[in-house]
N, C-alpha and C. Protein backbone atom coordinates (compact mmCIF):
# COMPACT_ATOMS: atom_id res chain seq x y z
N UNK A 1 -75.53 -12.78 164.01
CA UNK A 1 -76.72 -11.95 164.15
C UNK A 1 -77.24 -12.06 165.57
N UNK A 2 -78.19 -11.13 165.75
CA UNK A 2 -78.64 -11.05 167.24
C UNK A 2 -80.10 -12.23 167.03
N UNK A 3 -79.37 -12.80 168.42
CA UNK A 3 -81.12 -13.51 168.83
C UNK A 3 -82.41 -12.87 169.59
N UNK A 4 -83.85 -13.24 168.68
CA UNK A 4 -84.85 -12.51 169.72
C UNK A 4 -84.66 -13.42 171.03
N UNK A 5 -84.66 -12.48 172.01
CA UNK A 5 -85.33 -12.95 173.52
C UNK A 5 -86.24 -13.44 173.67
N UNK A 6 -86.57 -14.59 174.16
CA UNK A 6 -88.55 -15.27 174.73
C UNK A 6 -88.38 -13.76 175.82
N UNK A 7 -90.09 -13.69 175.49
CA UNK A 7 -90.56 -12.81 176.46
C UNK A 7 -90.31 -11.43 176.24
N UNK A 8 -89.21 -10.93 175.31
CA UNK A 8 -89.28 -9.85 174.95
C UNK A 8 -89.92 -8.97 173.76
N UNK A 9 -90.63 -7.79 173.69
CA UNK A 9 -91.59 -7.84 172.75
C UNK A 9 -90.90 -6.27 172.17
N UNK A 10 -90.49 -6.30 170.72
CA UNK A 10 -90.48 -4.95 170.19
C UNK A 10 -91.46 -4.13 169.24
N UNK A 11 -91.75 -3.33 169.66
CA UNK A 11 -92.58 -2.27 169.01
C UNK A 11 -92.32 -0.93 169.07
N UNK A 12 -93.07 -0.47 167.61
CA UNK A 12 -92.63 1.18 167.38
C UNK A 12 -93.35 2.21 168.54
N UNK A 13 -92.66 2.87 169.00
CA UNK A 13 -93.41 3.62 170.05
C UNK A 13 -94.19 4.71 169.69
N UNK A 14 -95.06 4.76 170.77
CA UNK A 14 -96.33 6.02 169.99
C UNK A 14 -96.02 7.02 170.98
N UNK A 15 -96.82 8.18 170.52
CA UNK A 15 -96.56 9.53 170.96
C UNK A 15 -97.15 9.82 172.60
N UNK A 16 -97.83 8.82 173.13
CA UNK A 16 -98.87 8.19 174.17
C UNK A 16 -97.25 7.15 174.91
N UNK A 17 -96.44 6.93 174.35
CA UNK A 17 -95.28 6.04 175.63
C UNK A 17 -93.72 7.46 175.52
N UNK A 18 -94.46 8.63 175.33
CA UNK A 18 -93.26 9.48 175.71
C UNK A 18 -92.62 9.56 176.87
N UNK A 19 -93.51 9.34 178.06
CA UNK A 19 -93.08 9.35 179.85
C UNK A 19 -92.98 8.31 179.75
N UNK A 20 -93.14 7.05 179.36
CA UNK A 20 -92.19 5.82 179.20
C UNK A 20 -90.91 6.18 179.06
N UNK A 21 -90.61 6.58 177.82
CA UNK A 21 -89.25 6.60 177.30
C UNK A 21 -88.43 7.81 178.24
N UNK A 22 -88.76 8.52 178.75
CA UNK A 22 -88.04 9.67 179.57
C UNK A 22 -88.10 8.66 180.65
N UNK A 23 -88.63 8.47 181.42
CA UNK A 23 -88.74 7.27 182.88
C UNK A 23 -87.55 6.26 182.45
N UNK A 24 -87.44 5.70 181.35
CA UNK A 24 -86.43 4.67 180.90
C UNK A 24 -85.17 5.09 181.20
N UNK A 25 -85.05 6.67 180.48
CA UNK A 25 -83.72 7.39 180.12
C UNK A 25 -83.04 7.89 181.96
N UNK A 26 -84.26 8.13 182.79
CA UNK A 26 -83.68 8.66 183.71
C UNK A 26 -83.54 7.52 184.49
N UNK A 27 -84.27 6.28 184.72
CA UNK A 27 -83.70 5.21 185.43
C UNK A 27 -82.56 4.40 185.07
N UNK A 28 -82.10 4.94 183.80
CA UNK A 28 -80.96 3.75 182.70
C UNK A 28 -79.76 5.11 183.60
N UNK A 29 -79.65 6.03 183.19
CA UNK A 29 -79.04 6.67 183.92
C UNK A 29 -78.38 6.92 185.58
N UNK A 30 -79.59 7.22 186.27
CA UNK A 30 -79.51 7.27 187.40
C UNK A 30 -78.84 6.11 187.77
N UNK A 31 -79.02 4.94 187.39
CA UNK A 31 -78.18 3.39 187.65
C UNK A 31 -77.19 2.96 187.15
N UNK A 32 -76.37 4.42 186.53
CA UNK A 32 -75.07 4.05 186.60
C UNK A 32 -74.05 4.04 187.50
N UNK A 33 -72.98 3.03 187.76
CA UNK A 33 -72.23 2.90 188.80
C UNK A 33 -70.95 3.37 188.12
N UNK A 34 -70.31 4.11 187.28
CA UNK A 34 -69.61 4.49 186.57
C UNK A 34 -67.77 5.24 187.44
N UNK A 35 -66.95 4.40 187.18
CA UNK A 35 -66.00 5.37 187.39
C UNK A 35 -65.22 6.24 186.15
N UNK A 36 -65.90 6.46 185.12
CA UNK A 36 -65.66 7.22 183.92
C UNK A 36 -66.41 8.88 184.37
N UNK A 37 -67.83 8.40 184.98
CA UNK A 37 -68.17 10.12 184.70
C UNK A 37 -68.75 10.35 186.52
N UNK A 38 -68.40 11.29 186.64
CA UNK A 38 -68.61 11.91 188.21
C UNK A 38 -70.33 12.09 188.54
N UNK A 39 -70.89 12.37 189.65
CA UNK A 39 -71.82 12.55 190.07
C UNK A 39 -72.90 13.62 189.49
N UNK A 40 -71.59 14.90 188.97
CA UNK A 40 -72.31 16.07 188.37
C UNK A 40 -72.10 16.07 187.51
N UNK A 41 -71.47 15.06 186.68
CA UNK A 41 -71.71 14.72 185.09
C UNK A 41 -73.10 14.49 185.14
N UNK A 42 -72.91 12.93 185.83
CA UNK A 42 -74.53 12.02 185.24
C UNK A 42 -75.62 13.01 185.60
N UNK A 43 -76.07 14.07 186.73
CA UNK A 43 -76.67 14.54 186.78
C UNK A 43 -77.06 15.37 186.30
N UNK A 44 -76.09 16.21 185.68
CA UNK A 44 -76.43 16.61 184.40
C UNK A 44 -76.62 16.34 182.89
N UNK A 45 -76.33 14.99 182.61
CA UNK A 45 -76.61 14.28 181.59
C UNK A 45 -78.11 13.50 181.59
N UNK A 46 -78.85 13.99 183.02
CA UNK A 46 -80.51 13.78 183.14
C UNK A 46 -81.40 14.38 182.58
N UNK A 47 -82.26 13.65 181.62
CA UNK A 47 -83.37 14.91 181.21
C UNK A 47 -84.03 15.33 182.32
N UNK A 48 -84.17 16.65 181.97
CA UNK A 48 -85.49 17.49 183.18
C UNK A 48 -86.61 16.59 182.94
N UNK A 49 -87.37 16.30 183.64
CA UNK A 49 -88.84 15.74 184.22
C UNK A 49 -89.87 15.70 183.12
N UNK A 50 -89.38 17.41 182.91
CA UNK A 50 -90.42 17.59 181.77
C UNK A 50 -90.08 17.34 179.97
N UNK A 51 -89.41 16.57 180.19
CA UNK A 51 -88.57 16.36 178.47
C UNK A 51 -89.61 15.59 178.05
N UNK A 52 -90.63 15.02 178.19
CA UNK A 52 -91.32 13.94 177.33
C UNK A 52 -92.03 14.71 176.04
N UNK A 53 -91.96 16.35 176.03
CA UNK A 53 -92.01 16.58 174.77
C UNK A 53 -91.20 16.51 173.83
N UNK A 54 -90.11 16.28 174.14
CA UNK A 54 -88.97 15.92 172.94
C UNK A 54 -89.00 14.88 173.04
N UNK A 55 -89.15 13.63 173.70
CA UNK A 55 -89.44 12.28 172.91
C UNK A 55 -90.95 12.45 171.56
N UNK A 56 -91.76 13.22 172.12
CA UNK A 56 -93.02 13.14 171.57
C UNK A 56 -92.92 13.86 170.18
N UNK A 57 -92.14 14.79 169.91
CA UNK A 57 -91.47 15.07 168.49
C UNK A 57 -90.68 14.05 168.20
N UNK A 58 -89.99 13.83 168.68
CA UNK A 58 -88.65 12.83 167.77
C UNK A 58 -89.82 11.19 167.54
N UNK A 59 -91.25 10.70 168.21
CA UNK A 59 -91.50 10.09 167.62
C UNK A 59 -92.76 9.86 166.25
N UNK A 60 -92.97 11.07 166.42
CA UNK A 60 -93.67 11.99 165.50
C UNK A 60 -93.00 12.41 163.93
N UNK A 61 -91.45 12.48 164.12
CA UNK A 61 -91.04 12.52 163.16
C UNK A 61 -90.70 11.49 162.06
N UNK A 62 -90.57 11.56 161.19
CA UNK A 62 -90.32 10.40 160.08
C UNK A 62 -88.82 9.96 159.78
N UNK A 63 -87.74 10.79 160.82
CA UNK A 63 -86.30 10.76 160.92
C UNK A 63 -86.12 9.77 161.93
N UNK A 64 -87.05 9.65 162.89
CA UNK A 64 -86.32 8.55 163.39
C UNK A 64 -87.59 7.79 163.64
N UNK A 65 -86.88 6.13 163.86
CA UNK A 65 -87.08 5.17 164.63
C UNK A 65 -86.77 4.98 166.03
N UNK A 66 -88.56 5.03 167.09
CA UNK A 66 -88.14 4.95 168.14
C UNK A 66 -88.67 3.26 168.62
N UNK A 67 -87.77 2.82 169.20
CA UNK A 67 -88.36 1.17 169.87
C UNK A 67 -88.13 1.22 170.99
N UNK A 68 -89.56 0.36 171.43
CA UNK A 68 -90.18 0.36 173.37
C UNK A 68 -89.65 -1.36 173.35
N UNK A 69 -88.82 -1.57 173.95
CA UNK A 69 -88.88 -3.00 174.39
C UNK A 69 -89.51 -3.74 175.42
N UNK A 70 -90.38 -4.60 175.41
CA UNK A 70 -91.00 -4.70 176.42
C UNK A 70 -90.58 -6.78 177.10
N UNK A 71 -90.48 -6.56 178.72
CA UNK A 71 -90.63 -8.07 179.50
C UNK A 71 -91.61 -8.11 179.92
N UNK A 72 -92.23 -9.27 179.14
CA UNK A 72 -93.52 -9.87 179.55
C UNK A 72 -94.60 -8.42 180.28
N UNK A 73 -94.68 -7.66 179.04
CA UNK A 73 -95.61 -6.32 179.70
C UNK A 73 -94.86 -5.30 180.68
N UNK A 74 -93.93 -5.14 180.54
CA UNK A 74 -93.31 -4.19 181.58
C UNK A 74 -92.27 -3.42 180.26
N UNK A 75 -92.58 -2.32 180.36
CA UNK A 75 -91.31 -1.30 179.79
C UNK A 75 -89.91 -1.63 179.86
N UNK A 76 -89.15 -1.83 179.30
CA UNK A 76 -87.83 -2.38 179.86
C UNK A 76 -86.35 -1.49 179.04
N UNK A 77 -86.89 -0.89 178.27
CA UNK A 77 -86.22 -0.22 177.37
C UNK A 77 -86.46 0.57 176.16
N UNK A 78 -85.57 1.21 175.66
CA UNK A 78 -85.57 1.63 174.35
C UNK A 78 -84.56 2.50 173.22
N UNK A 79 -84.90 1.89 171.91
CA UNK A 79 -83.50 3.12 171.45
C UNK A 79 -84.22 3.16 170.17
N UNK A 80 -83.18 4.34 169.86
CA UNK A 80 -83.51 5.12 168.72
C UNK A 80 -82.80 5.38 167.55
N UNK A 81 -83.28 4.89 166.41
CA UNK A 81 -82.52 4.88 165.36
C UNK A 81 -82.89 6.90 164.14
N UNK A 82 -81.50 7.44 164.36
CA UNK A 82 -81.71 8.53 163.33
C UNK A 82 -81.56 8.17 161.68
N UNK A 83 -82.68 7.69 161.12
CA UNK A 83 -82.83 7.74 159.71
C UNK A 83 -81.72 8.01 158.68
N UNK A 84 -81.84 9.32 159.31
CA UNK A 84 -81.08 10.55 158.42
C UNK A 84 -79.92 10.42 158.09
N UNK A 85 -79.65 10.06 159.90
CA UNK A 85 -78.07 10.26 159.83
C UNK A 85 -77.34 8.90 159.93
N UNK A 86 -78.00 7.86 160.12
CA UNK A 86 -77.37 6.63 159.76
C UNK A 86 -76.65 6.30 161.19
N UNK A 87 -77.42 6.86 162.50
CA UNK A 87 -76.64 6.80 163.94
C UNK A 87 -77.97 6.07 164.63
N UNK A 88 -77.78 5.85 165.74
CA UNK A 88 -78.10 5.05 166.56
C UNK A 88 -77.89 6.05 167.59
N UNK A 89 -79.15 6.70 168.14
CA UNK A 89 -79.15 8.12 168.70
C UNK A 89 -79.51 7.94 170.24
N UNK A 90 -80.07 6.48 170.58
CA UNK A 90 -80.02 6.25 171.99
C UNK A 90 -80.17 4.62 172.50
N UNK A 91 -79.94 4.70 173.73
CA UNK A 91 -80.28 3.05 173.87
C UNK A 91 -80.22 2.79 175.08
N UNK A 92 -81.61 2.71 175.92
CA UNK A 92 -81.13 2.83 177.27
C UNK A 92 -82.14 1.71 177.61
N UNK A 93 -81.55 0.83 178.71
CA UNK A 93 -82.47 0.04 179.78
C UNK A 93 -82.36 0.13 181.36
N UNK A 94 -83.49 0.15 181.40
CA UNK A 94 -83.88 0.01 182.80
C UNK A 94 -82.42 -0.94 184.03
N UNK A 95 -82.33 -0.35 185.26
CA UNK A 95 -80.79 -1.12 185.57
C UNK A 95 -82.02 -2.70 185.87
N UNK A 96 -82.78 -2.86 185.86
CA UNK A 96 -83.06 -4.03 186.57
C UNK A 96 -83.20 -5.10 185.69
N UNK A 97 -83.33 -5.00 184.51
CA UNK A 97 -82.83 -5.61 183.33
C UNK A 97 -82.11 -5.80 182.81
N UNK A 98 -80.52 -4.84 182.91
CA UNK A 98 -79.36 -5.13 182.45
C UNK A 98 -78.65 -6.26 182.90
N UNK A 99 -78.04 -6.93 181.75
CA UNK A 99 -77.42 -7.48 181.68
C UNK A 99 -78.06 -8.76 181.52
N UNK A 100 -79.05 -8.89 180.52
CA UNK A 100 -80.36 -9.95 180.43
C UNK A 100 -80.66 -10.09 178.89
N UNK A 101 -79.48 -9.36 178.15
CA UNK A 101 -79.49 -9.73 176.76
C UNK A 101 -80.67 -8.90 175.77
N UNK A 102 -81.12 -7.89 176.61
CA UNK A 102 -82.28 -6.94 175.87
C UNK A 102 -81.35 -5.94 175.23
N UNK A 103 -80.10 -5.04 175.92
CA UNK A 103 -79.49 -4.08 175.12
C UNK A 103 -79.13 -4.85 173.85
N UNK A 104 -78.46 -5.61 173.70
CA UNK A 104 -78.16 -6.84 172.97
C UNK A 104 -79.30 -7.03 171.57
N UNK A 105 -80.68 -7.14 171.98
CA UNK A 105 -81.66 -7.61 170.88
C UNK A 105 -81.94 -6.49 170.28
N UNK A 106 -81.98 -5.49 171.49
CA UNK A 106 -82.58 -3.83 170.85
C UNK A 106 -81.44 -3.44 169.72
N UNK A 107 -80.30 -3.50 169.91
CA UNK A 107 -79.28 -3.12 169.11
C UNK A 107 -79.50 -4.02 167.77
N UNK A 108 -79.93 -4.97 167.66
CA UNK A 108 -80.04 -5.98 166.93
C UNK A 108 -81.29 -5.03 165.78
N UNK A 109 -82.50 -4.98 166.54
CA UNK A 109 -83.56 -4.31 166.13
C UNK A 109 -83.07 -3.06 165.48
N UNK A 110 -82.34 -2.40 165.46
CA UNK A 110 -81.88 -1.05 165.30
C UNK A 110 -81.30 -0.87 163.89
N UNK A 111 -80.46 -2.17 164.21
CA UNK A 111 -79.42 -2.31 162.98
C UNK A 111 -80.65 -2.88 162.18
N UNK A 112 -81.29 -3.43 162.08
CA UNK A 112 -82.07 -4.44 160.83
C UNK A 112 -82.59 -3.40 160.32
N UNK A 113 -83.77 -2.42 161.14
CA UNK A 113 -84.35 -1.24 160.80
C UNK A 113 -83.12 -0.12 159.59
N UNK A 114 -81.70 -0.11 160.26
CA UNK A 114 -81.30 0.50 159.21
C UNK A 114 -81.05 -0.34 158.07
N UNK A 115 -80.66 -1.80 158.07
CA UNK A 115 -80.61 -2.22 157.07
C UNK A 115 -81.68 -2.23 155.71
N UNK A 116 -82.88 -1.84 156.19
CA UNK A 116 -83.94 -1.57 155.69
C UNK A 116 -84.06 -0.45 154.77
N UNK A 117 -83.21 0.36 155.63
CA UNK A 117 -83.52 1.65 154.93
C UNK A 117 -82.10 2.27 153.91
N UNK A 118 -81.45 1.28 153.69
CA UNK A 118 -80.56 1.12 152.84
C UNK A 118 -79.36 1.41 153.37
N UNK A 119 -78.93 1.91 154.80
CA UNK A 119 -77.73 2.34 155.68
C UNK A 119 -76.89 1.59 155.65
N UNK A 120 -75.30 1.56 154.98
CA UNK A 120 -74.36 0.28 155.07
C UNK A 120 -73.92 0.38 156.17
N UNK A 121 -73.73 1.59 156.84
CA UNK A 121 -72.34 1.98 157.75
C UNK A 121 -73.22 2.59 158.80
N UNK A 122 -73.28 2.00 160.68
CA UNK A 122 -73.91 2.67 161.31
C UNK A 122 -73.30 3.33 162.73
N UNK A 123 -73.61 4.34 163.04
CA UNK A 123 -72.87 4.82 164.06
C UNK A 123 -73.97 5.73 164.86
N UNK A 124 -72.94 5.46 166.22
CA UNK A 124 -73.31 5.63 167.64
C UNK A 124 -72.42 6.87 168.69
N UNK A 125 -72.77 7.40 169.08
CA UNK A 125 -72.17 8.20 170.11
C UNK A 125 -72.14 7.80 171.59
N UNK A 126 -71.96 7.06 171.90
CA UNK A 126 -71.80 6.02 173.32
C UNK A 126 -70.51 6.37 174.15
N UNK A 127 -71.95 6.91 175.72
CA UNK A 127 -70.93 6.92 176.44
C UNK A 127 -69.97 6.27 176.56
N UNK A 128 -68.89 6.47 177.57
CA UNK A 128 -67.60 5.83 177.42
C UNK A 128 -67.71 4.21 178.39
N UNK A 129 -69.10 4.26 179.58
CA UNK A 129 -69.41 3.20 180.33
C UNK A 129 -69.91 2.12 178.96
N UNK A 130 -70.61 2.93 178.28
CA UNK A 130 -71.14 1.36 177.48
C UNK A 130 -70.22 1.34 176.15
N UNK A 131 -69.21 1.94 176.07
CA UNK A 131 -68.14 1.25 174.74
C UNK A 131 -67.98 -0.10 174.52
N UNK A 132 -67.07 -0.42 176.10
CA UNK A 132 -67.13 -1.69 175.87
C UNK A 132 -68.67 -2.57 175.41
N UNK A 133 -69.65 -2.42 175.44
CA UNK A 133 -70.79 -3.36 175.57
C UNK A 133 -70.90 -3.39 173.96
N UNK A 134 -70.58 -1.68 173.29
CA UNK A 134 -70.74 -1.62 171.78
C UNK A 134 -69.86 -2.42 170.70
N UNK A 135 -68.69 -2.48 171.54
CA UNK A 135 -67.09 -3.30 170.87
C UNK A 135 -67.89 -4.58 170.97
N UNK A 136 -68.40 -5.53 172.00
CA UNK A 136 -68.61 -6.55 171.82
C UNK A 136 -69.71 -7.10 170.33
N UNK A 137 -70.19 -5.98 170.51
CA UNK A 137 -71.24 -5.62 168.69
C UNK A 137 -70.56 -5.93 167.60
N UNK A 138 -69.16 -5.40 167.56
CA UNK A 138 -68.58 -5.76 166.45
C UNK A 138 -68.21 -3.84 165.78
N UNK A 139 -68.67 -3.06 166.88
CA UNK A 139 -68.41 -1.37 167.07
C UNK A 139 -66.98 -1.24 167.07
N UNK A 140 -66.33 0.26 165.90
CA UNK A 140 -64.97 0.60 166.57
C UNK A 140 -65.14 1.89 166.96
N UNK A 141 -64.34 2.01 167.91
CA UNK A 141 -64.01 3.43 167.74
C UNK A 141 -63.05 4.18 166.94
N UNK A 142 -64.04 5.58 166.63
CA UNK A 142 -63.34 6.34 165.65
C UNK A 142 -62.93 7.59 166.39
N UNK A 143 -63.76 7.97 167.36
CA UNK A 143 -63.25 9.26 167.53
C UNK A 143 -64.10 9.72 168.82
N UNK A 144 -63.55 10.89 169.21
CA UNK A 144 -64.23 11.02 170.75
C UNK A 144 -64.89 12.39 170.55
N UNK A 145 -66.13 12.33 170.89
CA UNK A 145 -66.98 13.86 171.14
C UNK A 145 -67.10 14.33 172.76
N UNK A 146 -66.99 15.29 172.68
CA UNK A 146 -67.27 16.10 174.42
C UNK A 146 -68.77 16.85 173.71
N UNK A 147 -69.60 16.73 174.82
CA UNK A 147 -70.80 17.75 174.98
C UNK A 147 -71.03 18.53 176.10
N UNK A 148 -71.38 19.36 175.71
CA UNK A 148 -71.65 20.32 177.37
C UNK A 148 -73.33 20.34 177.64
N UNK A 149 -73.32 19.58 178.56
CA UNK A 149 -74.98 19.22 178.95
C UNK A 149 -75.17 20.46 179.87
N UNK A 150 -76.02 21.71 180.18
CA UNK A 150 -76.37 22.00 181.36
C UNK A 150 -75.25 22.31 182.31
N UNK A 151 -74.26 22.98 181.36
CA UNK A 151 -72.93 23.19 181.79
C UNK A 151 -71.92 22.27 182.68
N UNK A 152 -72.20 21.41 182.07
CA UNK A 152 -71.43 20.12 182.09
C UNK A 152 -70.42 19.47 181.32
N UNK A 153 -69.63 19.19 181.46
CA UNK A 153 -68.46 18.61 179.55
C UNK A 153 -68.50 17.14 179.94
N UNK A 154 -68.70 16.40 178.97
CA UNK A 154 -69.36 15.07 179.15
C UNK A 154 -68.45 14.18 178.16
N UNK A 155 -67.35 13.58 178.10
CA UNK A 155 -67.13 12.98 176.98
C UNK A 155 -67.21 11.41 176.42
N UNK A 156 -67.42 11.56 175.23
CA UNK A 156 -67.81 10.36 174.66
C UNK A 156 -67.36 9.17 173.42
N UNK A 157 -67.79 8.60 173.05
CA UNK A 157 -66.98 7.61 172.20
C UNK A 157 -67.88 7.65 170.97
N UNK A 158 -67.30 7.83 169.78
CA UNK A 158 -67.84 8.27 168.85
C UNK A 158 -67.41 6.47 167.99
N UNK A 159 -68.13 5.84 167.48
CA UNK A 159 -68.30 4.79 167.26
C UNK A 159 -68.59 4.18 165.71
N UNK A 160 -68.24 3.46 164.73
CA UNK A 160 -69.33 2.74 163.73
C UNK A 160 -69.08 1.35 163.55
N UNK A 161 -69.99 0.94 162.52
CA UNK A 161 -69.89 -0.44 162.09
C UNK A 161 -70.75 -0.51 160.80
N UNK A 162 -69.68 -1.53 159.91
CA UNK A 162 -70.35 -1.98 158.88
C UNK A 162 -71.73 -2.74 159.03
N UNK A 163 -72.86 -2.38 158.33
CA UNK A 163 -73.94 -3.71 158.78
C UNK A 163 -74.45 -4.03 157.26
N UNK A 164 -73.92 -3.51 156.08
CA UNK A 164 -74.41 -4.60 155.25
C UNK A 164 -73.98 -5.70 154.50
N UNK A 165 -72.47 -5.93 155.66
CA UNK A 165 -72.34 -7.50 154.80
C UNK A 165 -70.59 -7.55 154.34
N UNK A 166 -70.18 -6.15 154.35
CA UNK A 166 -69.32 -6.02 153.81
C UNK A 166 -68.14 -5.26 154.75
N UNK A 167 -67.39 -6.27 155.83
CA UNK A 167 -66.44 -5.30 156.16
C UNK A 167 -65.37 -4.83 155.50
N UNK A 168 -65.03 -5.00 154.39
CA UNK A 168 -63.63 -4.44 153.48
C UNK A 168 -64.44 -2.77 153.47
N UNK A 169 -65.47 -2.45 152.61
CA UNK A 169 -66.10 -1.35 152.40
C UNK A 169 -65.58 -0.49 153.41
């Protein structure tokens, strides 16, 4: 199981940390050093500026779970669990935090939340830079999705994992 972090604090995000969570998405981004996706991939895989109304629905809705991770009072992350669909719909941190064991707890947080909600089997659509980080989860891959962002083709690693207990299932 995942360990909590000292110093790291999770909570459900309110409709008031939407430019949080867009600020997260475009600095988790922008700080990739990636030789998987080109310059005018990632840049087109940026939300526009003005996206914090679609965080502000998606945390408004009762389909998903959104979590703000926070260091010692500073924003540091966040991801998002889809209810519905039994996926794990985002998960981004800040670059100045990576690699500090927060993607790590948040994923942790994610999975418990679905375990909650009765989800055996959970899956992710993860870029192809953070596969590896998902495999170390105990993630396989199943299959690969392309998206066209902003006329962009973007492809990705389509991912799951057992989380209630039972890998034969």
């Amino acid at each position: 199981m995942y360990e909590q972090m000292v110093g790291v604090q999770f909570q459900q995000a309110g409709v008031d940390d939407a430019g949080t969570l867009l600020s997260i998405k475009r600095a988790a981004i922008g700080g990739i050093d990636s030789d998987v996706y080109d310059q005018r991939q990632l840049e087109g895989w940026q939300p526009d500026i003005d996206a914090a109304s679609d965080f502000e629905r998606a945390i408004a809705s009762d389909t998903f779970d959104v979590v703000l991770a926070r260091v010692d009072g500073t924003d540091a992350a966040y991801g998002v669990l889809n209810a519905t669909a039994g996926r794990i719909d985002a998960l981004y941190v800040r670059p100045e935090y990576s690699g500090e064991g927060i993607a790590t707890s948040l994923a942790g947080q994610l999975e418990s939340r679905a375990r909650m909600r009765g989800i055996e089997e959970i899956e992710i659509v993860s870029s192809l830079n953070a596969r590896p980080f998902y495999e170390t989860l105990g993630y396989r891959t199943c299959d690969a999705k392309h998206r066209t962002i902003d006329g962009v083709e973007l492809e990705f690693a389509v991912m799951r994992k057992r989380i209630d207990g039972d890998p034969d299932r």
